[in-house]
Protein backbone atom coordinates (compact mmCIF):
# COMPACT_ATOMS: atom_id res chain seq x y z
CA UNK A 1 -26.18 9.08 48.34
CA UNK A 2 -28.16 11.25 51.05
CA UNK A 3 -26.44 14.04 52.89
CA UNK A 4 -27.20 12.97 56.71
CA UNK A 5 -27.20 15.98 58.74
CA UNK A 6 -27.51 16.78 61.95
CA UNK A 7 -29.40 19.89 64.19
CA UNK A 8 -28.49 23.55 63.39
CA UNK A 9 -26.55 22.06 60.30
CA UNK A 10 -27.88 23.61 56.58
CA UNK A 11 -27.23 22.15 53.23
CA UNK A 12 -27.52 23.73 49.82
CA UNK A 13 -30.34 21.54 47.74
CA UNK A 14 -31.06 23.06 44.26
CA UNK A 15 -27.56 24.22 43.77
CA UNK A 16 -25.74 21.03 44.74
CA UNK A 17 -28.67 18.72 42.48
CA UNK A 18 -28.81 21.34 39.10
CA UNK A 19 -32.21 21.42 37.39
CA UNK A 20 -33.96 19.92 41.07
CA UNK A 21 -37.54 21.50 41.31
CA UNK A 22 -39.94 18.80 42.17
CA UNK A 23 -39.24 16.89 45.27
CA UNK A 24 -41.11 14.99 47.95
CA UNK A 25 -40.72 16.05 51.58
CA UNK A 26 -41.01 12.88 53.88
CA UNK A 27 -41.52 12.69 57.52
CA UNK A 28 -41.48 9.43 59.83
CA UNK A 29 -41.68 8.47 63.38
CA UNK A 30 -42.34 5.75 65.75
CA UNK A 31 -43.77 5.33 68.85
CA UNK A 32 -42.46 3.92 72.23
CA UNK A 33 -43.94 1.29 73.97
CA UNK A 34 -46.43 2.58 76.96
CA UNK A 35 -49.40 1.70 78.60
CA UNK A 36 -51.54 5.06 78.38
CA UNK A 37 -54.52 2.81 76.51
CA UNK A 38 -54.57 5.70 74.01
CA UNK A 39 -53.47 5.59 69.99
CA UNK A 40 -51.13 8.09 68.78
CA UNK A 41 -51.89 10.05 65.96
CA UNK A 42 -48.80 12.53 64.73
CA UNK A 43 -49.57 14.74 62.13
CA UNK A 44 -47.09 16.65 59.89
CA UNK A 45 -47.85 20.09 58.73
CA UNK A 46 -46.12 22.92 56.86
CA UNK A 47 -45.74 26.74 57.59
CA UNK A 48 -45.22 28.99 53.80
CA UNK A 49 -43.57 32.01 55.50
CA UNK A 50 -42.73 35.63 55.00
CA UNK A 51 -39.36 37.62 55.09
CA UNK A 52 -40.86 38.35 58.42
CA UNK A 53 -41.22 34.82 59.10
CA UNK A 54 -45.43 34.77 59.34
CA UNK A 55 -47.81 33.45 57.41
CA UNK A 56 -49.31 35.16 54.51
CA UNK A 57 -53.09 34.29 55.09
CA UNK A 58 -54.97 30.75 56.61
CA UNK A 59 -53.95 29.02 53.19
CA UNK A 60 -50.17 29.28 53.90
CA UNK A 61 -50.63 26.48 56.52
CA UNK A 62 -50.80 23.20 54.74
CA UNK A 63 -51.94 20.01 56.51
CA UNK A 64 -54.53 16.92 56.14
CA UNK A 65 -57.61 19.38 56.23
CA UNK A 66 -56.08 22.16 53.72
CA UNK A 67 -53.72 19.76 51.90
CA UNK A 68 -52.79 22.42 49.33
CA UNK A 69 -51.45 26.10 49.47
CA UNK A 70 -52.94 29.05 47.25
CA UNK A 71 -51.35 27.87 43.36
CA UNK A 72 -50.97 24.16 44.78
CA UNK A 73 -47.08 24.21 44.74
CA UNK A 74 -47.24 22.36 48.23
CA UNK A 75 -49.10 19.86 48.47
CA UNK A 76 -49.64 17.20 52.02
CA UNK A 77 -50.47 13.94 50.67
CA UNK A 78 -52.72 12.73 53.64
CA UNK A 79 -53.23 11.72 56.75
CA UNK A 80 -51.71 8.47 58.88
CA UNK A 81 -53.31 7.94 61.81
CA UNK A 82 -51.41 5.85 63.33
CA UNK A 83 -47.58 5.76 61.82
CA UNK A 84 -47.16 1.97 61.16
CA UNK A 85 -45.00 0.27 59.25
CA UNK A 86 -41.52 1.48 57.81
CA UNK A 87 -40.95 4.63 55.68
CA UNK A 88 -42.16 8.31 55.22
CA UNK A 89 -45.58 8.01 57.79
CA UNK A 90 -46.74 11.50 55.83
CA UNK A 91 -45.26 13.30 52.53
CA UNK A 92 -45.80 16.51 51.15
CA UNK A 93 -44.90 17.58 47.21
CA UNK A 94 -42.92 20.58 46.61
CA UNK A 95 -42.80 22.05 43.26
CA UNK A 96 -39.81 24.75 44.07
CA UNK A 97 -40.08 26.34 40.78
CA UNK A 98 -43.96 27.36 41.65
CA UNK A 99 -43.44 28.09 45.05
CA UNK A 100 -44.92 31.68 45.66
CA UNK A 101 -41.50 34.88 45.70
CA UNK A 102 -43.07 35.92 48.76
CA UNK A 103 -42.66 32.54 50.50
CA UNK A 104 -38.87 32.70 51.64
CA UNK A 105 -39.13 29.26 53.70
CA UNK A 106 -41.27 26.67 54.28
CA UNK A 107 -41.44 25.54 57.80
CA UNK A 108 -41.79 21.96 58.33
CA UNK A 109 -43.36 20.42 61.55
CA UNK A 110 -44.54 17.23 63.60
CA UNK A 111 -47.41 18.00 66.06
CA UNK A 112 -49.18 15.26 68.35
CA UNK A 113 -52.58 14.65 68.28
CA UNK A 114 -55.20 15.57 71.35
CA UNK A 115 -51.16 15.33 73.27
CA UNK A 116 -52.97 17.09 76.07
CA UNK A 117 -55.85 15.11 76.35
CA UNK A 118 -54.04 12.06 75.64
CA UNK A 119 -51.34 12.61 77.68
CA UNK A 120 -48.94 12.38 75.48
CA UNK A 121 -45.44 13.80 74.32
CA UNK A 122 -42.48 13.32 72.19
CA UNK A 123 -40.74 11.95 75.50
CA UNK A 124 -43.12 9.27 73.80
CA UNK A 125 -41.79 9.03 70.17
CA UNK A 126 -38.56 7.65 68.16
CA UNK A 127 -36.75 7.37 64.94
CA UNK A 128 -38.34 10.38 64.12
CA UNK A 129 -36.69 11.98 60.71
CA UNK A 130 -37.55 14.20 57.82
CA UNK A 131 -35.68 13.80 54.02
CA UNK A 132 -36.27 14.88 51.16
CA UNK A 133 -36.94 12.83 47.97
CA UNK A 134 -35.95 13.74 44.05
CA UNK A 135 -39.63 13.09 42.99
CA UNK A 136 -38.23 12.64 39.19
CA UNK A 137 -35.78 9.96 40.29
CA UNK A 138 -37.07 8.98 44.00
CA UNK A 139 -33.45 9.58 45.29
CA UNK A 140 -33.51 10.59 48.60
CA UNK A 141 -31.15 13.86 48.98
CA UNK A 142 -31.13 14.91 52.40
CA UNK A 143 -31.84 13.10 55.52
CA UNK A 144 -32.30 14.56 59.28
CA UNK A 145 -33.24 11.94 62.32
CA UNK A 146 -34.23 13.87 64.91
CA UNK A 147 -32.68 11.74 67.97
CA UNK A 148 -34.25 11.33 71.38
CA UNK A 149 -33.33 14.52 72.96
CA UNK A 150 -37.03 15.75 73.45
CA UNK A 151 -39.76 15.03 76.81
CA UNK A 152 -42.34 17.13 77.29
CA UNK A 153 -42.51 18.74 74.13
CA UNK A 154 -45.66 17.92 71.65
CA UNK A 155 -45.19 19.99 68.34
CA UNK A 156 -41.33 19.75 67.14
CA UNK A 157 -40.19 22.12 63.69
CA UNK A 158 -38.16 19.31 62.26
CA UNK A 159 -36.59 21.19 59.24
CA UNK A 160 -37.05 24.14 56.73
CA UNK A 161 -36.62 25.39 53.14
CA UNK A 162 -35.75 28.44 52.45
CA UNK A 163 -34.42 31.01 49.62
CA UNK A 164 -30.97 32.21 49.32
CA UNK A 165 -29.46 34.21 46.55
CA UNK A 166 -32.23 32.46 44.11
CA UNK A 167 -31.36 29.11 45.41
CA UNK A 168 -32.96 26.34 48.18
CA UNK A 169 -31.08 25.51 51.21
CA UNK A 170 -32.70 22.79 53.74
CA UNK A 171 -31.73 23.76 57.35
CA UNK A 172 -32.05 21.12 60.17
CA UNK A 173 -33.97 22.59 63.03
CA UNK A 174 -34.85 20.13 65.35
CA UNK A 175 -36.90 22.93 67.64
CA UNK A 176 -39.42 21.47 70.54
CA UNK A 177 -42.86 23.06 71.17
CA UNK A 178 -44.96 22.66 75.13
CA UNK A 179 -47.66 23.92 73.35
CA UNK A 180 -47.85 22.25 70.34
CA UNK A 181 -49.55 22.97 67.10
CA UNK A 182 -51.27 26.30 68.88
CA UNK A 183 -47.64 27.19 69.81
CA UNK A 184 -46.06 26.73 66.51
CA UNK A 185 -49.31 28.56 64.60
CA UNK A 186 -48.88 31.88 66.83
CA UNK A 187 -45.38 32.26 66.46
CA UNK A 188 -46.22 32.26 62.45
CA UNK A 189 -48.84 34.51 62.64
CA UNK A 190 -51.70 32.26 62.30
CA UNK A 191 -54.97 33.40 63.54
CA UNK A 192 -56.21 30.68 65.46
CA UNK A 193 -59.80 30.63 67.51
């Protein structure tokens, strides 16, 4: 049965589930009824971080247009567009066991689409969660719905993995963004243009 948690809460995962090392990271979401005349399009993307908590190089950011990191241990399965239907909305693989030593946590994060040209925020969005899957036995482990508690923000870090003592914890973050995805990639150190 899934350990719900909820923000600021962290759970072991490979020590509590022995011999875990392949699992499936899925986010979902909805959107609320409003008449901007514009689609939404959330997209989730992932952060490999440093003991300094930045980004190694461009390929440490994983999303739909660099869907793998460096040795392919993360991997985003794709883009949805448009978040229909029940279920993850996006997934990325984790092989743990491959995951780069100098990654020490992997950031994980929901970011709106063209939010400020759209006009649009996670004031906007619901039944927004992340949990994390046994790929092996398609168990889900850990679950984390993110509530309503957000308005103006349009990136959120929904969750992270990260090392201690030689094992994986998942901690529930639940952290807005204003700014977004160009928010969330310069506090991680990512050069952007």
């Amino acid at each position: 049965m899934a350990i719900s948690l909820s923000k600021g809460q962290k759970v072991d995962l490979t020590k509590t589930n022995p011999g875990l090392s392949k699992v499936i990271v899925g986010v979902g979401w909805d959107t609320n009824k409003y008449d901007g005349g514009k689609d939404f399009d959330l997209d989730a993307s992932v952060f490999c971080l440093n003991a300094a908590g930045k980004v190694g190089s461009d390929t440490d950011f994983i999303f739909y247009n660099n869907p793998k990191n460096a040795n392919g241990s993360i991997e985003h399965t794709g883009d949805n567009t448009t978040g229909e239907g029940d279920g993850d909305d996006e997934q990325v693989k984790i092989d743990l066991s491959a995951v780069p030593a100098e990654v020490e946590k992997i950031a994980f994060c929901i970011t709106i689409h063209d939010a400020e040209t759209r006009s649009q925020n996670f004031g906007q969005v619901s039944n927004s969660f992340v949990r994390i899957v046994n790929e092996a036995t398609n168990e889900e482990i850990i679950r984390f719905d993110l509530g309503e508690d957000f308005s103006i923000e349009t990136g959120v870090v929904i969750g992270e993995l990260y090392r201690n003592s030689g094992e994986w914890k998942f901690s529930a973050v639940g952290s807005g963004y204003k700014d977004g995805l160009g928010g969330l990639a310069r506090d991680f150190g990512l050069q952007t243009s």
